[in-house]
N, C-alpha and C. Protein backbone atom coordinates (compact mmCIF):
# COMPACT_ATOMS: atom_id res chain seq x y z
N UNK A 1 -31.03 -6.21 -16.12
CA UNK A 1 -30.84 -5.82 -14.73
C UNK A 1 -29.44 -6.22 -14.29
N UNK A 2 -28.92 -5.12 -13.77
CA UNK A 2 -27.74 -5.39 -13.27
C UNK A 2 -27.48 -6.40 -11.73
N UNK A 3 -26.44 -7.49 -11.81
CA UNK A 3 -26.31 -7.92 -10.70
C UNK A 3 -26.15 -7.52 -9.54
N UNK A 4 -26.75 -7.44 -8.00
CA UNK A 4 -26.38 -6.91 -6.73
C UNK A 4 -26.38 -8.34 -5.59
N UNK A 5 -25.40 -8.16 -4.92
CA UNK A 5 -25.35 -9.02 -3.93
C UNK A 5 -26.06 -8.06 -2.54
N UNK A 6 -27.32 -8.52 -1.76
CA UNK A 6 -27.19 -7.36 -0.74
C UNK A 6 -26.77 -8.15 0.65
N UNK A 7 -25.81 -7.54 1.43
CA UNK A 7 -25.38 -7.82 2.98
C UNK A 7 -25.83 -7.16 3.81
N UNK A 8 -26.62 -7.96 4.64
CA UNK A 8 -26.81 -7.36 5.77
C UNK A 8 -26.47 -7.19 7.20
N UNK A 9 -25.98 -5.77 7.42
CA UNK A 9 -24.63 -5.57 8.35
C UNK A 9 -25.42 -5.09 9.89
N UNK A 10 -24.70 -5.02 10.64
CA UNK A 10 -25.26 -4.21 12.00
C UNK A 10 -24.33 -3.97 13.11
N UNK A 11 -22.74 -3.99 12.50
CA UNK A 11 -21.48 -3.46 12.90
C UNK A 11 -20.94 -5.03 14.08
N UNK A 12 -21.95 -5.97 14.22
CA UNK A 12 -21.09 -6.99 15.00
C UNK A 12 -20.13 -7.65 14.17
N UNK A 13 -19.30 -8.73 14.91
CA UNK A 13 -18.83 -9.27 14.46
C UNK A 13 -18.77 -9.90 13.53
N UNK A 14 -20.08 -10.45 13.43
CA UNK A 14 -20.11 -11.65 12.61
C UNK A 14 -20.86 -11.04 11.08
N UNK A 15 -21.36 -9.68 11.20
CA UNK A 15 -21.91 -9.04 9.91
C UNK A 15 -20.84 -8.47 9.84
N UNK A 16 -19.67 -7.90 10.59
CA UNK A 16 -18.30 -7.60 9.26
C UNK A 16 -17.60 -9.17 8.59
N UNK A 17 -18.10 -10.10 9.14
CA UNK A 17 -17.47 -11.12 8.61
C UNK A 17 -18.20 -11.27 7.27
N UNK A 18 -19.58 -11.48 7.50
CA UNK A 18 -20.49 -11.79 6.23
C UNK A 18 -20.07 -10.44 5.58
N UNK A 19 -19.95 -8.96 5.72
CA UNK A 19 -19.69 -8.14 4.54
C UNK A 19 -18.33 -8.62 3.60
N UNK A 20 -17.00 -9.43 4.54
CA UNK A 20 -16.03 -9.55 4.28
C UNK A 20 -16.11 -10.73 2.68
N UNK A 21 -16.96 -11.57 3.68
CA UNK A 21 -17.69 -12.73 2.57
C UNK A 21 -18.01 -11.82 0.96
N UNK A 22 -18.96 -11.16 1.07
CA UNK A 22 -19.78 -10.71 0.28
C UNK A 22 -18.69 -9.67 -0.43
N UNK A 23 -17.67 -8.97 -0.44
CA UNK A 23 -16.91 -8.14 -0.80
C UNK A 23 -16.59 -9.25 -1.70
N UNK A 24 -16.05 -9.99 -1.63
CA UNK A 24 -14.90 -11.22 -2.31
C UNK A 24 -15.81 -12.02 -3.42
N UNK A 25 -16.98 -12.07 -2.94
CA UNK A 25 -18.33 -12.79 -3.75
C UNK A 25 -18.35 -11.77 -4.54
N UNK A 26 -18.67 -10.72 -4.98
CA UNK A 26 -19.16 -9.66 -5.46
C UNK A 26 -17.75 -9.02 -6.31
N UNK A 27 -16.65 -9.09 -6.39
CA UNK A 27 -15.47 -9.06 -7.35
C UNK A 27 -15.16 -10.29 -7.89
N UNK A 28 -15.86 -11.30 -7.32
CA UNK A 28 -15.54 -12.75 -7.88
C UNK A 28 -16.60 -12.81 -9.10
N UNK A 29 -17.95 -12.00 -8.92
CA UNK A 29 -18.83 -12.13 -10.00
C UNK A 29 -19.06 -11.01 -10.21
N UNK A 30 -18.34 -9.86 -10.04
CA UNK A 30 -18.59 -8.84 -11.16
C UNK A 30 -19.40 -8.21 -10.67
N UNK A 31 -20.53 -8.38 -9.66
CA UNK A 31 -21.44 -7.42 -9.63
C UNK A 31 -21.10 -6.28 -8.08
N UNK A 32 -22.23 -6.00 -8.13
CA UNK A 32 -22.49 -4.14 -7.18
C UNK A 32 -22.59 -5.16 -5.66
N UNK A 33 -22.08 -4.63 -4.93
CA UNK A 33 -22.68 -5.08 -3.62
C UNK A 33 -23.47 -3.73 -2.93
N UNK A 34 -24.63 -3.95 -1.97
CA UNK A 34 -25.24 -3.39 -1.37
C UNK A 34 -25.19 -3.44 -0.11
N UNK A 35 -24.90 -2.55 1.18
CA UNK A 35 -25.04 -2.66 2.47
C UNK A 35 -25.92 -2.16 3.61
N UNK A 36 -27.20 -3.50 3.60
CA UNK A 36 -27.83 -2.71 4.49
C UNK A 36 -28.13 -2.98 5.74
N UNK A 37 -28.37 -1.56 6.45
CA UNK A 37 -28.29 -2.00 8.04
C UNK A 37 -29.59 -1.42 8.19
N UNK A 38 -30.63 -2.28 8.88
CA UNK A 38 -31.97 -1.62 9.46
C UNK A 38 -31.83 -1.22 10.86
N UNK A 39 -32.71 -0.72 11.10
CA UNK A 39 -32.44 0.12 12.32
C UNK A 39 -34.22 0.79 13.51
N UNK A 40 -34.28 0.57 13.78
CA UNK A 40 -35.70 1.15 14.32
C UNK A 40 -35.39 1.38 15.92
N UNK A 41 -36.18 1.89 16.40
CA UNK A 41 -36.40 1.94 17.66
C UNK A 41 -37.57 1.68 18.20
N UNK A 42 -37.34 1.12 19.59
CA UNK A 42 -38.45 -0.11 19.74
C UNK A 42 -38.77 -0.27 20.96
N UNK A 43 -40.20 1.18 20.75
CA UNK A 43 -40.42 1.40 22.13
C UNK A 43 -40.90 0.51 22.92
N UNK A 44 -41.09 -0.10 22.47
CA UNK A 44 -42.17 -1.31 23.28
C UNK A 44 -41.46 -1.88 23.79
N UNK A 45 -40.55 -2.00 23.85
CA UNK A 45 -39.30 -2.68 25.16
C UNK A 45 -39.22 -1.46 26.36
N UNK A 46 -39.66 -0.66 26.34
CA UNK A 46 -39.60 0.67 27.68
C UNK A 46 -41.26 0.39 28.02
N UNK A 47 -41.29 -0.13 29.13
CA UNK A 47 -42.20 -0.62 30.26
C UNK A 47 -42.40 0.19 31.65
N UNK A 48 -43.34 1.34 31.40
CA UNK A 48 -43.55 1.96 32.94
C UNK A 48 -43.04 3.42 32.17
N UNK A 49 -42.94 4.33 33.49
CA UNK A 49 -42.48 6.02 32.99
C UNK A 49 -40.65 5.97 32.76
N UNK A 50 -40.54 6.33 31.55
CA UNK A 50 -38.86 6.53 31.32
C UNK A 50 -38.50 7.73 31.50
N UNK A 51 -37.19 7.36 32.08
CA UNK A 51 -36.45 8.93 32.32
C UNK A 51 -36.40 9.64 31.14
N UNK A 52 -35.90 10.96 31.79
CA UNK A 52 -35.55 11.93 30.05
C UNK A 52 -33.94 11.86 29.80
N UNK A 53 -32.83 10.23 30.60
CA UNK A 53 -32.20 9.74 29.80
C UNK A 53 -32.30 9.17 29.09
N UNK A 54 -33.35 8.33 29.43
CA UNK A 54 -33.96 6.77 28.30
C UNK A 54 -34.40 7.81 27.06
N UNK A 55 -35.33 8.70 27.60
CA UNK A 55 -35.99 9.14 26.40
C UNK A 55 -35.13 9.57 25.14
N UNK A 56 -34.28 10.57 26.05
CA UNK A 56 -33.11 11.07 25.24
C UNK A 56 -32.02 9.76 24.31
N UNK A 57 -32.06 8.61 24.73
CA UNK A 57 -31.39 8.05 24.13
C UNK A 57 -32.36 7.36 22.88
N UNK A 58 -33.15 7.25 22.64
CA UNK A 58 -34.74 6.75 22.21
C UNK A 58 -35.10 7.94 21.15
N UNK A 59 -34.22 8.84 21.05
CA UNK A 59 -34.62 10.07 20.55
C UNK A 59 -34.67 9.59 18.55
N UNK A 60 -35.35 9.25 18.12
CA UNK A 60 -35.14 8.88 16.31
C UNK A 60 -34.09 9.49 15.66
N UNK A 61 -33.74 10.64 15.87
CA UNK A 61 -33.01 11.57 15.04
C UNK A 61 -31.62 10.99 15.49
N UNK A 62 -31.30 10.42 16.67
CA UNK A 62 -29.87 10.44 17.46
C UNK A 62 -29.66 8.28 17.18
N UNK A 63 -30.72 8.20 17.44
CA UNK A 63 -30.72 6.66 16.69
C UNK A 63 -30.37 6.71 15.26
N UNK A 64 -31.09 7.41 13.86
CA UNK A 64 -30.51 6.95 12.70
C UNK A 64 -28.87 7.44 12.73
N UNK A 65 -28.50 8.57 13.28
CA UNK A 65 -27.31 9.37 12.97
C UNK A 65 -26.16 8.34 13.63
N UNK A 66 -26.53 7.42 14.77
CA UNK A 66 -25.52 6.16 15.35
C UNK A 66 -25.60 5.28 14.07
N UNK A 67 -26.79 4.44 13.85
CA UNK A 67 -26.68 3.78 12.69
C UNK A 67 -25.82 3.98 11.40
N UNK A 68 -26.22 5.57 11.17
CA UNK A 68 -25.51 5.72 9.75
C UNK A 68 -23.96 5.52 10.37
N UNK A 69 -23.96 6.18 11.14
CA UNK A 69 -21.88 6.28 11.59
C UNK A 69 -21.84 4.92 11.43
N UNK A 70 -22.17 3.84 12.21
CA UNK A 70 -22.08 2.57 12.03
C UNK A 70 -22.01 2.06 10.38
N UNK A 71 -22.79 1.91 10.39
CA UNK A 71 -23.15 1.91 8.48
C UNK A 71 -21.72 2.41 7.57
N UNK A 72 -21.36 3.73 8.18
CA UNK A 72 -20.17 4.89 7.33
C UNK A 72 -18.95 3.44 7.97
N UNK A 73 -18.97 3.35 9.06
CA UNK A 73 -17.58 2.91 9.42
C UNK A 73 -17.73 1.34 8.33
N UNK A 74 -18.51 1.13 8.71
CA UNK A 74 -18.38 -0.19 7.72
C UNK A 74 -18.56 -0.74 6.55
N UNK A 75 -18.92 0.24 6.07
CA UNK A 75 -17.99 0.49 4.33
C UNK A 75 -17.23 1.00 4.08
N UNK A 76 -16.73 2.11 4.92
CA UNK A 76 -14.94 2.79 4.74
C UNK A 76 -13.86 0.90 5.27
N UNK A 77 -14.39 0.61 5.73
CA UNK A 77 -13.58 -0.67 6.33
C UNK A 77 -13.69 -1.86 4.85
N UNK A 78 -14.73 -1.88 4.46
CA UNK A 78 -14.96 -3.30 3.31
C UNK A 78 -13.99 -2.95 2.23
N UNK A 79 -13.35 -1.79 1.95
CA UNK A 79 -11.99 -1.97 1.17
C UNK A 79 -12.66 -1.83 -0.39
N UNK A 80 -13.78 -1.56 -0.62
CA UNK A 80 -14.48 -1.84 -2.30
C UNK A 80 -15.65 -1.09 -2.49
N UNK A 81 -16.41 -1.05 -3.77
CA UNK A 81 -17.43 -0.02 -3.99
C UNK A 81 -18.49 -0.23 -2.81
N UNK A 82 -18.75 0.22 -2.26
CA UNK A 82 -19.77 -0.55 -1.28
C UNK A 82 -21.01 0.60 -1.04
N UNK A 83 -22.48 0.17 -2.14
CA UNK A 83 -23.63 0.83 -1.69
C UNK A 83 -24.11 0.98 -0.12
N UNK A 84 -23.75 2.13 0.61
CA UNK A 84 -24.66 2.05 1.77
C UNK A 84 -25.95 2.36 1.97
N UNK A 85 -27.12 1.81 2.61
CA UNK A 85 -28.42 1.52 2.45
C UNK A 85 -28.65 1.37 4.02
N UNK A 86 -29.75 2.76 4.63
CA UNK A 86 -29.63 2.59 6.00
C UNK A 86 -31.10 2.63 6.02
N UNK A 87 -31.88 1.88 5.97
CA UNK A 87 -33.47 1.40 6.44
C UNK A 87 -34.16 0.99 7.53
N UNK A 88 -35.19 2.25 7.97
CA UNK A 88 -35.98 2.20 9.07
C UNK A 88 -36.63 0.46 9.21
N UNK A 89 -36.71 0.07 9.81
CA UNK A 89 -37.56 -0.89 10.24
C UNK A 89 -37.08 -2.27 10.59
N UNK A 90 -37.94 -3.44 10.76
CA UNK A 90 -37.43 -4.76 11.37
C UNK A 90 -36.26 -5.46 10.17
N UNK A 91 -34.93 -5.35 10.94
CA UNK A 91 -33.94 -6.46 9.84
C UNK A 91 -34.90 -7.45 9.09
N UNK A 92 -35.74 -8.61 9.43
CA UNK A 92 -36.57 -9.30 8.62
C UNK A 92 -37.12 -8.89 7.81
N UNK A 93 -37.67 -7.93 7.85
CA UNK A 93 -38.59 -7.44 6.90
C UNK A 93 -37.77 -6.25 5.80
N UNK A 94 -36.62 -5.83 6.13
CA UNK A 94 -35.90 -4.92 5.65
C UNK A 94 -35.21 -5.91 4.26
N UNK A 95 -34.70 -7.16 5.17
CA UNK A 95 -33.77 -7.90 4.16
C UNK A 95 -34.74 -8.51 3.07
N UNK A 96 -35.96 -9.04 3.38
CA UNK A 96 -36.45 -9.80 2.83
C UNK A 96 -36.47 -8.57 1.43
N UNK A 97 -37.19 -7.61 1.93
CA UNK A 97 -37.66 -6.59 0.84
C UNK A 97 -36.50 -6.34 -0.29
N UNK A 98 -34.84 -6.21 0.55
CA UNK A 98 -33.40 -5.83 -0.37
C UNK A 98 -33.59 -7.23 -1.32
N UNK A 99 -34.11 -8.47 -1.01
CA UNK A 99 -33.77 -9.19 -1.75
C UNK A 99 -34.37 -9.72 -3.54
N UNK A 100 -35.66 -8.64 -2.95
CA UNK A 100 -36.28 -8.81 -4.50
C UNK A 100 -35.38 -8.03 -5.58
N UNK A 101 -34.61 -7.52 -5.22
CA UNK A 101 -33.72 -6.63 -6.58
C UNK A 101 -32.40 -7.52 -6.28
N UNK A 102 -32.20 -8.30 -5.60
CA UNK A 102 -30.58 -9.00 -5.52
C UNK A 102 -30.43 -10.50 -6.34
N UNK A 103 -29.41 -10.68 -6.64
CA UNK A 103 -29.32 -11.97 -7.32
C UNK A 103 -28.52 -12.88 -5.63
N UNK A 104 -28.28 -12.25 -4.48
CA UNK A 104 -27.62 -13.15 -3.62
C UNK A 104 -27.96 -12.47 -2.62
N UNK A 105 -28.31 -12.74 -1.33
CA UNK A 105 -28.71 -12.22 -0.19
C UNK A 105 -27.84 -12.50 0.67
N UNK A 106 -26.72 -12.05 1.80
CA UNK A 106 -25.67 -12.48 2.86
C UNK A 106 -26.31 -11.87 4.00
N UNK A 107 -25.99 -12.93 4.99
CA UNK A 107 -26.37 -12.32 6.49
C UNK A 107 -25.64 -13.26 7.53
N UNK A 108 -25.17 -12.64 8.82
CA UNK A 108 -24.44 -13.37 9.30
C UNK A 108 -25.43 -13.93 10.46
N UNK A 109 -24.68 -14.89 10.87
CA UNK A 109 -25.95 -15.58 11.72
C UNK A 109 -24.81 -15.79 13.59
N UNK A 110 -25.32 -15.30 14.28
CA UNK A 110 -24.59 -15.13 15.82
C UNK A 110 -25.07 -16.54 16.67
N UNK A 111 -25.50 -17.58 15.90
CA UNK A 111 -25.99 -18.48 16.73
C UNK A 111 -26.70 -18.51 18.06
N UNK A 112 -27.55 -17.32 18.06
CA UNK A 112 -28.44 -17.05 19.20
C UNK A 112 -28.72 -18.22 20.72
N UNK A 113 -28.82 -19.58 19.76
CA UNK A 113 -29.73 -20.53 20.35
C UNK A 113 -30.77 -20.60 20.30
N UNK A 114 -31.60 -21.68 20.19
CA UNK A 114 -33.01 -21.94 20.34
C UNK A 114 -33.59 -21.44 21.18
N UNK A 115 -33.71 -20.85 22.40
CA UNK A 115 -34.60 -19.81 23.13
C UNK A 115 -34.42 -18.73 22.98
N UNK A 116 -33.27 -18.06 22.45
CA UNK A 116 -32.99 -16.99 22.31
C UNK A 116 -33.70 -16.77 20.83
N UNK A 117 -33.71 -17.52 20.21
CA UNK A 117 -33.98 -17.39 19.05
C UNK A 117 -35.66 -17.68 18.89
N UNK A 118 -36.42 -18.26 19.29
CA UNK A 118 -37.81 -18.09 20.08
C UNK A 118 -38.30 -16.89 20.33
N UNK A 119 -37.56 -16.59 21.43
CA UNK A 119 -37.77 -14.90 21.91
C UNK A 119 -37.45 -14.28 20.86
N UNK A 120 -36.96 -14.11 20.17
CA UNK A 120 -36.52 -12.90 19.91
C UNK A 120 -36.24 -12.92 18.28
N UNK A 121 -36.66 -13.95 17.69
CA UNK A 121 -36.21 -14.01 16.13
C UNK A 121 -35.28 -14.37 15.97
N UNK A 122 -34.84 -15.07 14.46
CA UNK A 122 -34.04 -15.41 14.23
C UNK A 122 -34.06 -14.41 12.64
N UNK A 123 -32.76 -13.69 12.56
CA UNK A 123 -33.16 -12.84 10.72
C UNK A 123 -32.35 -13.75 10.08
N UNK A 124 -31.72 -14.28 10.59
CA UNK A 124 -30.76 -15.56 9.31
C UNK A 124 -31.78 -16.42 8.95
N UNK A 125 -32.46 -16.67 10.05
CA UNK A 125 -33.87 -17.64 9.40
C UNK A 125 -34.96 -16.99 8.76
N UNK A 126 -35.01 -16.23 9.03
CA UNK A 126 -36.31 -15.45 8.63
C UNK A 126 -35.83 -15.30 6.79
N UNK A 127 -34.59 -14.65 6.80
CA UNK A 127 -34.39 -14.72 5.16
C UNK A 127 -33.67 -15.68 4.89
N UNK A 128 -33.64 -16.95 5.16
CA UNK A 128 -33.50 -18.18 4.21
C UNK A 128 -35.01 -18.56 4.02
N UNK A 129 -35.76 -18.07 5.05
CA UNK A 129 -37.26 -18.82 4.57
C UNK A 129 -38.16 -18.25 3.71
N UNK A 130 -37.37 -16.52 3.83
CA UNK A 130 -38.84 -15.59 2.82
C UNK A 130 -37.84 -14.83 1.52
N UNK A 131 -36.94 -15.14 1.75
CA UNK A 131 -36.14 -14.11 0.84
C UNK A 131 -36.57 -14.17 -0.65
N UNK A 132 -36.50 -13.41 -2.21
CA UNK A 132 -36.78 -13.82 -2.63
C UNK A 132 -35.42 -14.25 -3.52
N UNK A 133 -34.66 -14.34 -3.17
CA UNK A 133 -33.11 -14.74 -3.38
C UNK A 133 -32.66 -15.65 -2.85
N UNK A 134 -31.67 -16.28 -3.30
CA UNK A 134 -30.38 -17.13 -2.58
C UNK A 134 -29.81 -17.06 -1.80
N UNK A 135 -30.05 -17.21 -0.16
CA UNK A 135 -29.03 -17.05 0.84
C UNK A 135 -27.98 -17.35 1.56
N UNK A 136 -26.66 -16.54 1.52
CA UNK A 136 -25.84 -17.14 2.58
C UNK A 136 -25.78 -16.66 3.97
N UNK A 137 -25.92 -17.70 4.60
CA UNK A 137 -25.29 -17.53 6.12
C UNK A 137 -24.30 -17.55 6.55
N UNK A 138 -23.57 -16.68 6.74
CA UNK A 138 -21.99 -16.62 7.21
C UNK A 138 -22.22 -17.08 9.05
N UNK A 139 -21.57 -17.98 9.24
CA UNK A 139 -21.43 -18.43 11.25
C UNK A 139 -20.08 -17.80 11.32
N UNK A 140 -20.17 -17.22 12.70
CA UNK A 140 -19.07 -16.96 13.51
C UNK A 140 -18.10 -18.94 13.27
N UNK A 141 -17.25 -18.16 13.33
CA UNK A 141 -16.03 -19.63 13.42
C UNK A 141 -15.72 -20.05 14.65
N UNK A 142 -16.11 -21.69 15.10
CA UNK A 142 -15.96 -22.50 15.96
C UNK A 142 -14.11 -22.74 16.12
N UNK A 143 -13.97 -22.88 17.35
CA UNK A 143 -12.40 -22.68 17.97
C UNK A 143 -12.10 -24.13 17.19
N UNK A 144 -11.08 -24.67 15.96
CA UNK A 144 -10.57 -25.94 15.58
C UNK A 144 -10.25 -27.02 16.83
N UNK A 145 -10.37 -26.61 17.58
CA UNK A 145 -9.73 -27.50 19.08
C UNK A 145 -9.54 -26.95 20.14
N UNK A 146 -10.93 -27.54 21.34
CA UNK A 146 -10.65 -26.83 22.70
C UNK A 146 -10.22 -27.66 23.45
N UNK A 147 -8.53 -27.46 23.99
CA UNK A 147 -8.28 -28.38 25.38
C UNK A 147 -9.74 -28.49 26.17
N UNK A 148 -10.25 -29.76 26.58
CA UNK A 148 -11.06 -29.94 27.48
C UNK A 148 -10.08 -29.58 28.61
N UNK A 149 -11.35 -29.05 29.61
CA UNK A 149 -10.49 -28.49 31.20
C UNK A 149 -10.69 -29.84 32.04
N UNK A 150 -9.86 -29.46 33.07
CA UNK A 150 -9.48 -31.25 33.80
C UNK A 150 -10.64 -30.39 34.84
N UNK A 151 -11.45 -32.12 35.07
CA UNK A 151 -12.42 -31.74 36.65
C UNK A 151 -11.94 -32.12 37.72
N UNK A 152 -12.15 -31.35 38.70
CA UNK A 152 -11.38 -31.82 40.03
C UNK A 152 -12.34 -31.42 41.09
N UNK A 153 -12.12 -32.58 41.52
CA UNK A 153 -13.59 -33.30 42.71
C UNK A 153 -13.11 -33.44 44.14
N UNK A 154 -13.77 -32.93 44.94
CA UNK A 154 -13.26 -33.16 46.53
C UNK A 154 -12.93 -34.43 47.00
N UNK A 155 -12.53 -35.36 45.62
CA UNK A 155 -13.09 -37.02 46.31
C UNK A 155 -14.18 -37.63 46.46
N UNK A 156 -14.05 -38.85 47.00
CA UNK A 156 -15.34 -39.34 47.11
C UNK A 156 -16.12 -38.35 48.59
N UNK A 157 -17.59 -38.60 48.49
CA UNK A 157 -18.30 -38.12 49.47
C UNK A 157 -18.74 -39.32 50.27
N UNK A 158 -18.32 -39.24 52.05
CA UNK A 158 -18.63 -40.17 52.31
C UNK A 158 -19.75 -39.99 53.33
C-alpha cells in the first residue's frame, strides 16, 4: 500500500496552513497527499418558515459546486500533486473515515474554546480521538509578543 498523508481543508486560515504543513510532510516522505473538504448542509439550523432566499442558498447542488471551487482554489494554491476529495457529510466523520487508508492524518485546529467547542464540536478532537492514524494538529500562530495596553482609570472614586 502506497503511502497517503490526508488534510483536512475548509478554505480558512488555519486549514491552508495545515495543507501548507502537509505539502512539505508529504515531499519530505515521498508519499501522495490527499485533500479533503466535507461539506453538508444542515438544515436543522433553519428554525420556523425560510424564505426562498434561505432556501435558495440551502439549495445541495449550489452548496457542493461552492465547496468544490473552494476545494479547486486550494489545491491550485498548495503548489504540488494534490488529490482533491470533496465529501458529503460531518468533517468528523468524513476525516475519521480518510484516515483508515492514510499513514498521517492533518487538520488544523481554530482554537474554538471550550464552549464553543461544547456547542458545536471540536474535529481536531474528534480525530485525535477516533482516527485510525496519526494526527497532526496544526494551531493558528500566537502573536511572539503583545505590548500589554496601559489602563487608565478616572482616579480614585470618592
Amino acid at each position: 500500500m502506497d503511502e497517503t498523508i490526508v488534510v483536512g481543508v475548509d478554505g480558512s486560515p488555519v486549514s491552508r496552513m495545515a495543507l501548507r504543513w502537509a505539502v512539505e510532510e508529504a515531499k519530505l516522505r515521498g508519499c501522495a497527499l490527499e485533500a479533503v473538504l466535507a461539506w453538508h448542509v444542515d438544515y436543522g439550523m433553519v428554525i420556523g418558515p425560510m424564505s426562498a432566499t434561505v432556501a435558495a442558498g440551502m439549495d445541495r447542488d449550489k452548496v457542493r459546486e461552492e465547496h468544490r471551487r473552494v476545494l479547486d482554489e486550494l489545491v491550485a494554491e498548495a503548489g504540488a500533486e494534490v488529490r482533491a476529495v470533496l465529501a458529503e457529510g460531518d468533517a468528523r466523520n468524513v476525516l475519521v473515515t480518510a484516515s483508515q487508508h492514510a499513514t498521517l492524518l492533518v487538520v488544523g485546529s481554530r482554537g474554538a474554546g471550550p464552549i464553543r467547542e461544547v456547542l458545536l464540536g471540536s474535529v481536531s478532537s474528534h480525530c485525535v480521538h477516533h482516527a485510525s492514524c496519526p494526527v497532526v494538529v496544526v494551531h493558528e500562530p500566537k502573536p511572539e509578543h503583545v505590548e500589554p495596553k496601559p489602563v487608565v482609570t478616572p482616579g480614585p472614586l470618592l
